[in-house]
N, C-alpha and C. Protein backbone atom coordinates (compact mmCIF):
# COMPACT_ATOMS: atom_id res chain seq x y z
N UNK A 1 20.01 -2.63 25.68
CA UNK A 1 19.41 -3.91 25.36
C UNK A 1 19.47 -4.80 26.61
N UNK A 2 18.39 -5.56 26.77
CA UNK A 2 18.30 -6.55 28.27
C UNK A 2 18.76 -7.63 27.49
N UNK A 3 19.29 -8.43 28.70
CA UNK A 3 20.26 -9.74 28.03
C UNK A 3 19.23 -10.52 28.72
N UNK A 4 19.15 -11.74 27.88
CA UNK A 4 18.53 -12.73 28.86
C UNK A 4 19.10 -13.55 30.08
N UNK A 5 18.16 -13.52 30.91
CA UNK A 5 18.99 -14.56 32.18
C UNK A 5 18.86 -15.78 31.94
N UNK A 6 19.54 -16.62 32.20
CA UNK A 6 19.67 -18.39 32.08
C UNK A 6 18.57 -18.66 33.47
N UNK A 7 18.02 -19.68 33.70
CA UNK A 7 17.73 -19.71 34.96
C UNK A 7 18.06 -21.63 35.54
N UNK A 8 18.07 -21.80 36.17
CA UNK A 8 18.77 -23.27 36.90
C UNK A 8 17.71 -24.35 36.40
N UNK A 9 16.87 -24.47 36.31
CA UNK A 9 15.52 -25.30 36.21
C UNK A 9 14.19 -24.82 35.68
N UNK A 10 13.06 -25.78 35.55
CA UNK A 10 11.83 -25.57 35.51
C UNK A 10 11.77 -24.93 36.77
N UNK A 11 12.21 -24.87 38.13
CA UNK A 11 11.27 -24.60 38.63
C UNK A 11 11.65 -22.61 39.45
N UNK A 12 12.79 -22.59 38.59
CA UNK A 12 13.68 -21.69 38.83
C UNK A 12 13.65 -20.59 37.93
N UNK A 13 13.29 -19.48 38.85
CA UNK A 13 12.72 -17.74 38.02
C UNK A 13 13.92 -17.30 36.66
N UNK A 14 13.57 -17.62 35.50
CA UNK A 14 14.49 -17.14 34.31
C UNK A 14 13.90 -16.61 33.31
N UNK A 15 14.91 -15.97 32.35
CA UNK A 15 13.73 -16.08 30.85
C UNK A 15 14.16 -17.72 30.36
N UNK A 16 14.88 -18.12 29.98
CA UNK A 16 15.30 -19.43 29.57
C UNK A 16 15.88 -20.73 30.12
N UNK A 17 15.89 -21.64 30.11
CA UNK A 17 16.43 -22.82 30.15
C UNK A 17 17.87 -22.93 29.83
N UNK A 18 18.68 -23.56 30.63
CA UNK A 18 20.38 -23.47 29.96
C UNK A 18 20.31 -24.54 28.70
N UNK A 19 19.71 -25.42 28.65
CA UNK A 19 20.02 -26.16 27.40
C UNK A 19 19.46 -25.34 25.81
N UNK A 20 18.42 -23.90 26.23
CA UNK A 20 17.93 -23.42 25.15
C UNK A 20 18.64 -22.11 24.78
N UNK A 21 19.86 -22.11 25.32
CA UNK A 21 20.42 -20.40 25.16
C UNK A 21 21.08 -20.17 23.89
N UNK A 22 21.18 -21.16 22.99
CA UNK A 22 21.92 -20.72 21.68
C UNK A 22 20.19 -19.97 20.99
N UNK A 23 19.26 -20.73 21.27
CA UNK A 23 17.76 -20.46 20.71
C UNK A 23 17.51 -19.03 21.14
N UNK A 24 17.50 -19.19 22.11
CA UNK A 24 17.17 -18.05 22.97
C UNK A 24 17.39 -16.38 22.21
N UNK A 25 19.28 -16.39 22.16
CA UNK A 25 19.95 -15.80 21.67
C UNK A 25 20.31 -15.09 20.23
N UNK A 26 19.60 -16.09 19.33
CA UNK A 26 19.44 -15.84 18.17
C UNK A 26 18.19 -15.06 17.88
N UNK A 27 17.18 -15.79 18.53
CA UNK A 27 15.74 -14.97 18.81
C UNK A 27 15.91 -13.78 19.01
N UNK A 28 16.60 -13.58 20.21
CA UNK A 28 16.60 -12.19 20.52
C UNK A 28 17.16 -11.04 19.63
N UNK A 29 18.54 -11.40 18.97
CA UNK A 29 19.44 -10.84 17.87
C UNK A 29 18.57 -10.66 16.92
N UNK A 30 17.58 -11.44 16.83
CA UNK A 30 16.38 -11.48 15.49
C UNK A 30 15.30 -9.95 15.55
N UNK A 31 14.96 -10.38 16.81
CA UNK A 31 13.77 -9.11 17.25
C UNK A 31 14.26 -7.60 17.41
N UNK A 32 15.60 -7.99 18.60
CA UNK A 32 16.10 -6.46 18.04
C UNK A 32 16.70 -5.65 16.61
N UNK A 33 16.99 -6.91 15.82
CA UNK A 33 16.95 -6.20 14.04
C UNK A 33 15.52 -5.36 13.54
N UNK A 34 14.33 -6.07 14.08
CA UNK A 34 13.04 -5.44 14.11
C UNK A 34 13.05 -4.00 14.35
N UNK A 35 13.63 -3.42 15.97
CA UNK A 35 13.22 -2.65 16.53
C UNK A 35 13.81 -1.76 16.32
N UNK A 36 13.23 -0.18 16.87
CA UNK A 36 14.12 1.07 16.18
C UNK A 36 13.41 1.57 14.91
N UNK A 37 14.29 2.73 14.58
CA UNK A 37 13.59 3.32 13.62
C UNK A 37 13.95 3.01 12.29
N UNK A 38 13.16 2.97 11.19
CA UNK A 38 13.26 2.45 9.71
C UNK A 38 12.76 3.80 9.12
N UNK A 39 13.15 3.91 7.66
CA UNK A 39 12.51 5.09 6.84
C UNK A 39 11.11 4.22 6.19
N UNK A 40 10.23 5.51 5.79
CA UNK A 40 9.09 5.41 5.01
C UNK A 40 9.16 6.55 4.56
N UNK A 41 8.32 6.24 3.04
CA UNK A 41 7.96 7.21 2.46
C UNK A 41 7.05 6.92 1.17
N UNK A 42 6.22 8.38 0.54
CA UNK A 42 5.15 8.32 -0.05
C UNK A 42 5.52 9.66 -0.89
N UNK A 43 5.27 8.90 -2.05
CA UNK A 43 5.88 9.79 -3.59
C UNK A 43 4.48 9.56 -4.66
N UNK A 44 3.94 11.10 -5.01
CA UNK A 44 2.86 10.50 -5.76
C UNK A 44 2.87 12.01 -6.64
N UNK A 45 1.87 11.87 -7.46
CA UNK A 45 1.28 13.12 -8.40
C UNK A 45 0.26 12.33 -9.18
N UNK A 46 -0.52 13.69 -9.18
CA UNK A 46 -1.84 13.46 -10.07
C UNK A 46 -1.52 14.71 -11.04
N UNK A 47 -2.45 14.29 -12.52
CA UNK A 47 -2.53 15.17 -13.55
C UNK A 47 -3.71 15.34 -13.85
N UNK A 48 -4.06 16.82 -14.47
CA UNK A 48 -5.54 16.83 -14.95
C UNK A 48 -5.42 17.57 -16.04
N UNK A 49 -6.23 17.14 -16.90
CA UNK A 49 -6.69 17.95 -17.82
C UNK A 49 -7.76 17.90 -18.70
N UNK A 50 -8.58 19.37 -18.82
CA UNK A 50 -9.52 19.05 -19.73
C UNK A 50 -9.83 20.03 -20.49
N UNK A 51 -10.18 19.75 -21.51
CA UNK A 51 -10.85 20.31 -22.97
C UNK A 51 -12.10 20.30 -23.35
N UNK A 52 -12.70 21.76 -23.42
CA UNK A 52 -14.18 22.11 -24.27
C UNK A 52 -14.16 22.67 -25.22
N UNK A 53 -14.60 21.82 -26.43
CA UNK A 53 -14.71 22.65 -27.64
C UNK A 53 -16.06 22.43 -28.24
N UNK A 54 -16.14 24.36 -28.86
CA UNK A 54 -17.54 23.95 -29.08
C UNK A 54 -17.53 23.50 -30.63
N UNK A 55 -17.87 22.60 -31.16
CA UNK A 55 -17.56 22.04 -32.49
C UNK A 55 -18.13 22.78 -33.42
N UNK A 56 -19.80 23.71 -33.34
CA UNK A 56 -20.50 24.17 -33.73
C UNK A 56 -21.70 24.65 -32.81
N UNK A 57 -22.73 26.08 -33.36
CA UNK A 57 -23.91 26.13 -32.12
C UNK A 57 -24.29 24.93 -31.99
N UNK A 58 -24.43 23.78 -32.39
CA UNK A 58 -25.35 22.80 -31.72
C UNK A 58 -24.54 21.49 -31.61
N UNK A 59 -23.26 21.33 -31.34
CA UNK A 59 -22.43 19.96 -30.78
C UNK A 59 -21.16 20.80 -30.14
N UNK A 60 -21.18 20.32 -28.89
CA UNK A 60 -20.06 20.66 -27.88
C UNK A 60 -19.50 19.24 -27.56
N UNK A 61 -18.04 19.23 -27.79
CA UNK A 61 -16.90 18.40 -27.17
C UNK A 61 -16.01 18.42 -25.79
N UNK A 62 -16.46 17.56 -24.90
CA UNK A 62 -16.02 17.77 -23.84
C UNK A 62 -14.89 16.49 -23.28
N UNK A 63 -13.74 16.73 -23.13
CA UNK A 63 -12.66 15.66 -22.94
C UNK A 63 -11.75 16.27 -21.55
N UNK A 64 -11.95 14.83 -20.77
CA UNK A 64 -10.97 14.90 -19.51
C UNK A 64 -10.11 13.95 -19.63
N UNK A 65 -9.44 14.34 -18.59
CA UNK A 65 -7.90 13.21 -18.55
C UNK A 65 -7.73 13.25 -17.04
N UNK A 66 -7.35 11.98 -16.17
CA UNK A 66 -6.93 12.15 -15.37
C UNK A 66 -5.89 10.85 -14.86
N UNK A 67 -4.76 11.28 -14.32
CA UNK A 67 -3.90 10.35 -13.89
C UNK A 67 -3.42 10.31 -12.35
N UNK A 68 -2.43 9.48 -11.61
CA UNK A 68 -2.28 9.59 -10.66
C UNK A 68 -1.30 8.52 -10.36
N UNK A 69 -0.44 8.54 -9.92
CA UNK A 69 1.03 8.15 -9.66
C UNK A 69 1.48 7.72 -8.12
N UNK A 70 1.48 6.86 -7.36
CA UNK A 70 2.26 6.68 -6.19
C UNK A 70 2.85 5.54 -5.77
N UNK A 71 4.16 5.60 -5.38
CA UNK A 71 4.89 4.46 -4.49
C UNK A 71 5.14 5.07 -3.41
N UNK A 72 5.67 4.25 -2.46
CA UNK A 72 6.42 4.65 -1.19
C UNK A 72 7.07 2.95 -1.01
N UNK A 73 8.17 2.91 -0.02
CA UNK A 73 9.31 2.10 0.60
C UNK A 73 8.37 2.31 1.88
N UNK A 74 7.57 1.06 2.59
CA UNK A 74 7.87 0.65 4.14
C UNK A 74 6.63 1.68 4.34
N UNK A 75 5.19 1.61 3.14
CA UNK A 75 4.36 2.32 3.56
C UNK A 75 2.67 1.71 3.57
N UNK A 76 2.89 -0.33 3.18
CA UNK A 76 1.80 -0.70 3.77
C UNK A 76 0.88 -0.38 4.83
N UNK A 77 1.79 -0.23 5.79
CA UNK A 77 1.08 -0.09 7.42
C UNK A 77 1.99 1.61 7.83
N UNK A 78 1.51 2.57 6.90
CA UNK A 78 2.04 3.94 7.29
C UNK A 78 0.93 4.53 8.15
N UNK A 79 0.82 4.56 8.91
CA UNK A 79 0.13 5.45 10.11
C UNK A 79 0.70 7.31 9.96
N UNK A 80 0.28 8.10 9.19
CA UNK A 80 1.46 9.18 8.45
C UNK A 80 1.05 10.24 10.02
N UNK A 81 -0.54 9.88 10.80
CA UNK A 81 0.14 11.10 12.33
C UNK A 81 0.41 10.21 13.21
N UNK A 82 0.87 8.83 13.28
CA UNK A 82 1.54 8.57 14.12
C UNK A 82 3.40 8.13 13.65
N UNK A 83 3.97 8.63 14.31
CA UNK A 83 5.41 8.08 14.34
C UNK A 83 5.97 6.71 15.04
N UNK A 84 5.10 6.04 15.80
CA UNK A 84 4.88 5.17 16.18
C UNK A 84 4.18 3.72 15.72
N UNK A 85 5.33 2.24 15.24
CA UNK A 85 4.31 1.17 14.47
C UNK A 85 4.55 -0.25 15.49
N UNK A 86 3.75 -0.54 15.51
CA UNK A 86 3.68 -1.64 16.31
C UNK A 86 4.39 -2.88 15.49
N UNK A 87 4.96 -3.16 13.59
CA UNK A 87 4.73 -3.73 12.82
C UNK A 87 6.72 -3.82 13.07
N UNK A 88 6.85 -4.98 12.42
CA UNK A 88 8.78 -4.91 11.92
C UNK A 88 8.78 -4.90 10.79
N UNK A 89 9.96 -4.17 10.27
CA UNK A 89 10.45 -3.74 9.41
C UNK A 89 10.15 -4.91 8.17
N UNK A 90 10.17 -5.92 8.46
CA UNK A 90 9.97 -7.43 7.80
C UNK A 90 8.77 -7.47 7.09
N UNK A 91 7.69 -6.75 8.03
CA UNK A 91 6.45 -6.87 8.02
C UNK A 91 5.78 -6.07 7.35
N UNK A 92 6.40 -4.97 6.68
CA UNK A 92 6.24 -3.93 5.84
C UNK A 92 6.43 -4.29 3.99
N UNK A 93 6.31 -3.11 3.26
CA UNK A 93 6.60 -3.78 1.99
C UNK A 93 6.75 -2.26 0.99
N UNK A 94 6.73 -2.53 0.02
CA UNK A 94 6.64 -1.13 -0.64
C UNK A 94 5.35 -1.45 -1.85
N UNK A 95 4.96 -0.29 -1.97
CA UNK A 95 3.75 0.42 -2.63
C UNK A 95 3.83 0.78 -3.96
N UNK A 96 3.22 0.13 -5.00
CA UNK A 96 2.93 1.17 -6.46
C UNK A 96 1.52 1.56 -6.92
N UNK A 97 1.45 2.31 -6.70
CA UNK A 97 -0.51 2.69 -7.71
C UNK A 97 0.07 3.23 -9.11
N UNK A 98 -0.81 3.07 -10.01
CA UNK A 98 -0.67 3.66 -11.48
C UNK A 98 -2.40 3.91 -11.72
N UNK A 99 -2.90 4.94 -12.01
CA UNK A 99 -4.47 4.87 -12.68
C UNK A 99 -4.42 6.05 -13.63
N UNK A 100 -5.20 5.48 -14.37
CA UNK A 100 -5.39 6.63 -16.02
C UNK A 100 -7.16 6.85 -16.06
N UNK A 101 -7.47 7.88 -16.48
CA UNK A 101 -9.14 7.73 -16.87
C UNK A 101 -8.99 8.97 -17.81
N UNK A 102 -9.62 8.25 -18.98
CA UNK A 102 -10.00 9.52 -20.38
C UNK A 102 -11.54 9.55 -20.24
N UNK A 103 -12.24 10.42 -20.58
CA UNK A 103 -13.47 10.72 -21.05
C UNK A 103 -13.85 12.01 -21.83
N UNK A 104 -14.53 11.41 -22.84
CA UNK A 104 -15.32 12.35 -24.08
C UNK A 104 -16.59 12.14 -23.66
N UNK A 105 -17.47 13.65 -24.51
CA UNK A 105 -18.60 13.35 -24.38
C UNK A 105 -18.87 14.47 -25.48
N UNK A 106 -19.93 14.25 -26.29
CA UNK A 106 -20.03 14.73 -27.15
C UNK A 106 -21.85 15.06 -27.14
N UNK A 107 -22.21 16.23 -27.05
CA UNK A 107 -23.64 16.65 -26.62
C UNK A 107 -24.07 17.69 -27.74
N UNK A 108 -25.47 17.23 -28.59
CA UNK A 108 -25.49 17.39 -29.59
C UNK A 108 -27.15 18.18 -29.52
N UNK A 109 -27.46 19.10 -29.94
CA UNK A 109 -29.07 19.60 -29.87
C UNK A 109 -29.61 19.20 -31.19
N UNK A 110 -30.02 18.51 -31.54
CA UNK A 110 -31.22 17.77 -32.31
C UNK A 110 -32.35 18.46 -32.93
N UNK A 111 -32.74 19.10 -31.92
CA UNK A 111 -33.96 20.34 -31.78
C UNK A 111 -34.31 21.14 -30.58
N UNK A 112 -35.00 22.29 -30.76
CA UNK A 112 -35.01 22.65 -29.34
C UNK A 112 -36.04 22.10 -28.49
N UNK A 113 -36.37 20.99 -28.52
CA UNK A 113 -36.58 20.10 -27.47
C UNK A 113 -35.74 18.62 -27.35
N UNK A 114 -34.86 18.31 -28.08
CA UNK A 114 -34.54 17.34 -28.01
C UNK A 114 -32.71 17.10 -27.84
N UNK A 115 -32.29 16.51 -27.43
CA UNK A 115 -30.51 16.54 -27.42
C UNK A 115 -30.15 14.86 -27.39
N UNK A 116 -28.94 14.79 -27.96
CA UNK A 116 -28.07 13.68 -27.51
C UNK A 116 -27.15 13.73 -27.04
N UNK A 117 -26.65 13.15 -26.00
CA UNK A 117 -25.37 12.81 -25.06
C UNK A 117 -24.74 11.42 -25.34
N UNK A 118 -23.75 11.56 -25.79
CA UNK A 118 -22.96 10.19 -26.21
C UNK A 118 -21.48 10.55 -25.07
N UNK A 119 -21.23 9.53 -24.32
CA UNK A 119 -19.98 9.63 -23.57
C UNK A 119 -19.95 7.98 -23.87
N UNK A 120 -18.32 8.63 -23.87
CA UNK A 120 -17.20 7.33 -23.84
C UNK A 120 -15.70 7.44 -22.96
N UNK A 121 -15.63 6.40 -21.90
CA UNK A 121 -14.98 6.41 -20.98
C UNK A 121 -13.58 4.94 -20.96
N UNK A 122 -12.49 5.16 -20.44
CA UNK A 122 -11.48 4.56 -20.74
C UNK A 122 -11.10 4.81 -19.28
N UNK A 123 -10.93 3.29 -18.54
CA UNK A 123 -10.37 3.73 -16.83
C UNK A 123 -9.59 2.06 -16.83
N UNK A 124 -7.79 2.51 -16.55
CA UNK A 124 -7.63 1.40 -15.89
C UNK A 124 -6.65 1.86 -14.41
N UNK A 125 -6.47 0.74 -13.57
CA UNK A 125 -5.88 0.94 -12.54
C UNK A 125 -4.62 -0.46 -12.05
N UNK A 126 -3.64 0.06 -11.69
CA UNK A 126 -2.53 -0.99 -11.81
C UNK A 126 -2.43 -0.94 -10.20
N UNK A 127 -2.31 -1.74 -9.23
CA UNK A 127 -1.81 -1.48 -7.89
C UNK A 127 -0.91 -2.88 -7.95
N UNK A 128 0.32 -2.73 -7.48
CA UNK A 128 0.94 -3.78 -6.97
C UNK A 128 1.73 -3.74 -5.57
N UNK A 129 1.90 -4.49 -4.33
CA UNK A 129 2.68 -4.70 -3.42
C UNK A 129 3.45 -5.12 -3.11
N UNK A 130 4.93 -5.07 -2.62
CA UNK A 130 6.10 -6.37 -2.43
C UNK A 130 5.97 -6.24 -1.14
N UNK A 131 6.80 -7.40 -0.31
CA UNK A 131 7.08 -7.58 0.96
C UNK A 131 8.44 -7.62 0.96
N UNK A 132 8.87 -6.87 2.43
CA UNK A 132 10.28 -6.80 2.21
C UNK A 132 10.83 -7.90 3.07
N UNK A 133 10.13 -9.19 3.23
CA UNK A 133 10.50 -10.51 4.22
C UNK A 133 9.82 -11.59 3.25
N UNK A 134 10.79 -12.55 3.12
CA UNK A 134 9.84 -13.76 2.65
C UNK A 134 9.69 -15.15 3.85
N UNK A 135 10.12 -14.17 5.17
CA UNK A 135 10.29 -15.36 6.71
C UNK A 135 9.00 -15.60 7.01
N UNK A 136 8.43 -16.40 7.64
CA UNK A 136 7.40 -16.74 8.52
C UNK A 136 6.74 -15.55 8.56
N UNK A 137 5.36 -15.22 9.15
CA UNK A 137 4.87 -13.64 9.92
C UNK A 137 4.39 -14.72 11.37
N UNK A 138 5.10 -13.86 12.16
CA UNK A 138 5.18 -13.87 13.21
C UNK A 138 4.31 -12.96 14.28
N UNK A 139 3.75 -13.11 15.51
CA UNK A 139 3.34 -11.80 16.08
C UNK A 139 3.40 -12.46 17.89
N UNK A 140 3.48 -11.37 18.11
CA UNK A 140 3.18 -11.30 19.88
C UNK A 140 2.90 -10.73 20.65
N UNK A 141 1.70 -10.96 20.63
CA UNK A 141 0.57 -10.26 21.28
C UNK A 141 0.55 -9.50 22.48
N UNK A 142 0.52 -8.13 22.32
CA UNK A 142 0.04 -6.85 23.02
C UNK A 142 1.53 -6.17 23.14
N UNK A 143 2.39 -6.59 22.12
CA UNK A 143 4.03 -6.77 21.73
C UNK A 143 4.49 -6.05 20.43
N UNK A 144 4.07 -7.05 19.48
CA UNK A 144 4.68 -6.98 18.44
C UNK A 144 3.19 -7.38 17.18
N UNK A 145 2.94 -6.79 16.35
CA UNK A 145 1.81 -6.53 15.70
C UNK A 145 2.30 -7.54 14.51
N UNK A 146 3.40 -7.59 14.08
CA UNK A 146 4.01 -8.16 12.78
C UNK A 146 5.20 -8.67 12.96
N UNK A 147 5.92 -9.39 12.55
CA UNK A 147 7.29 -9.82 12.11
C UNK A 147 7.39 -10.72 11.27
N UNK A 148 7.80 -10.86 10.40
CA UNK A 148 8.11 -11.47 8.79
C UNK A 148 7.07 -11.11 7.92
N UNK A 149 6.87 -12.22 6.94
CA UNK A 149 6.19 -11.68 5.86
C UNK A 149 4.91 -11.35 6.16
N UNK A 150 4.23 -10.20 5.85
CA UNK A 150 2.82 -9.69 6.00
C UNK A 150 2.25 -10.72 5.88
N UNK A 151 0.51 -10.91 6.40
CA UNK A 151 -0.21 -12.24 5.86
C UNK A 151 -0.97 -11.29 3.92
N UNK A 152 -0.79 -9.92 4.15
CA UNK A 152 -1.81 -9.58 2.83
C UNK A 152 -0.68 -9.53 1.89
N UNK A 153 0.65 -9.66 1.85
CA UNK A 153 1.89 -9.37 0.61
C UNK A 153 2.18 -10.57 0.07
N UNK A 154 2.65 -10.22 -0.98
CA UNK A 154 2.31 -9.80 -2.14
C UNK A 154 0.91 -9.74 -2.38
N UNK A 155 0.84 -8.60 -3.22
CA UNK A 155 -0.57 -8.58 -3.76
C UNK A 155 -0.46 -7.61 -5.32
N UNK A 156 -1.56 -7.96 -5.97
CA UNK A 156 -1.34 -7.64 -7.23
C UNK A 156 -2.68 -7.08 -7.63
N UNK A 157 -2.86 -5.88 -8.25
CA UNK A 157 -4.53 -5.56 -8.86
C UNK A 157 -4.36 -4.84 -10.32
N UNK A 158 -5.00 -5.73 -11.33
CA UNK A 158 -5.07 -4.69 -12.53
C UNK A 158 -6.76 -4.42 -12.80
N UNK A 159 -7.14 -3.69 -13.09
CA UNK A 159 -8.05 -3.34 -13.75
C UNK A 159 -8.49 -2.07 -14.83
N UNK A 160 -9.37 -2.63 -16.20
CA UNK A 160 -9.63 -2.24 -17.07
C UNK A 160 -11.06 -1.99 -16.83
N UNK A 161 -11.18 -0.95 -17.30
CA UNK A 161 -12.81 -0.53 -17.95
C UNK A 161 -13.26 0.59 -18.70
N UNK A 162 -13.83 -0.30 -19.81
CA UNK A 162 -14.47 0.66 -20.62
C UNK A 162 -15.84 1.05 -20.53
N UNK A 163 -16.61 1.54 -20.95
CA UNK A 163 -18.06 2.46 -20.90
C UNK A 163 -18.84 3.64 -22.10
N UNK A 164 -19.43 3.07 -22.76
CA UNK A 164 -19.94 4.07 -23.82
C UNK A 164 -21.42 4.22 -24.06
């Protein structure tokens, strides 16, 4: 770790001022908590399933299911082929997705020229974000990409939809 130098004056080569070294010092103790390596990670599963039944020669039942599951810790800004983040640890947050989708469809021959298709669909999706800083967001440019709270965290998404 580089220590900072005091320097004599304005007009005198330093990183700091002697009257600013308690500032200085804390700053610095601050940024190197940033730096170094932190864990991430990404935990998910999807499910599928579906069902054809033929009800009779002339109405077939067709039903899907599909789900899908993921969090991760410190995986807002996951770059997963680089090992390398420009972002602090502050500046990160953790991840939940939840989504469900059912669909039926029920296809019916009428005559042999004629059919009906009736589908009915059920889709919702839950995403939520935390931040793991509620400090300032900070940045310094061509430096440091992030420090404290993200500007996009918290964030919250539900959505419902139906279709028939």
């Amino acid at each position: 770790m580089v220590i900072p130098q005091a320097a004599a004056g304005p007009a005198t080569p330093g990183d700091y001022e002697a009257d600013d070294q308690a500032l200085v010092f804390v700053t610095a103790a601050q940024l190197s908590q940033q730096s170094g390596l932190y864990p991430s990670r990404l935990i998910g599963n999807a499910d599928f399933a579906k069902l054809d039944v033929n009800l009779s020669p002339r109405n077939q039942l067709a039903m899907r299911l599909s789900t899908s599951r993921y969090s991760g810790e410190n995986n807002v800004f996951l770059d997963p082929s680089s090992p390398v983040t420009t972002y602090g640890i502050s500046d990160n947050g953790t991840e939940h997705v939840e989504t469900e989708t059912a669909t039926a469809s029920l296809t019916s021959a009428l005559s042999t020229r004629l059919i009906s298709h009736l589908r009915a669909q059920y889709s919702r999706d839950f995403e939520w974000s935390e931040s793991n800083s509620g400090s300032s967001l900070t940045r310094i440019p061509g430096i440091l990409d992030g420090l404290g709270r993200s500007a996009i965290l918290p964030r919250e998404s539900h959505e419902h939809r139906e279709h028939g």
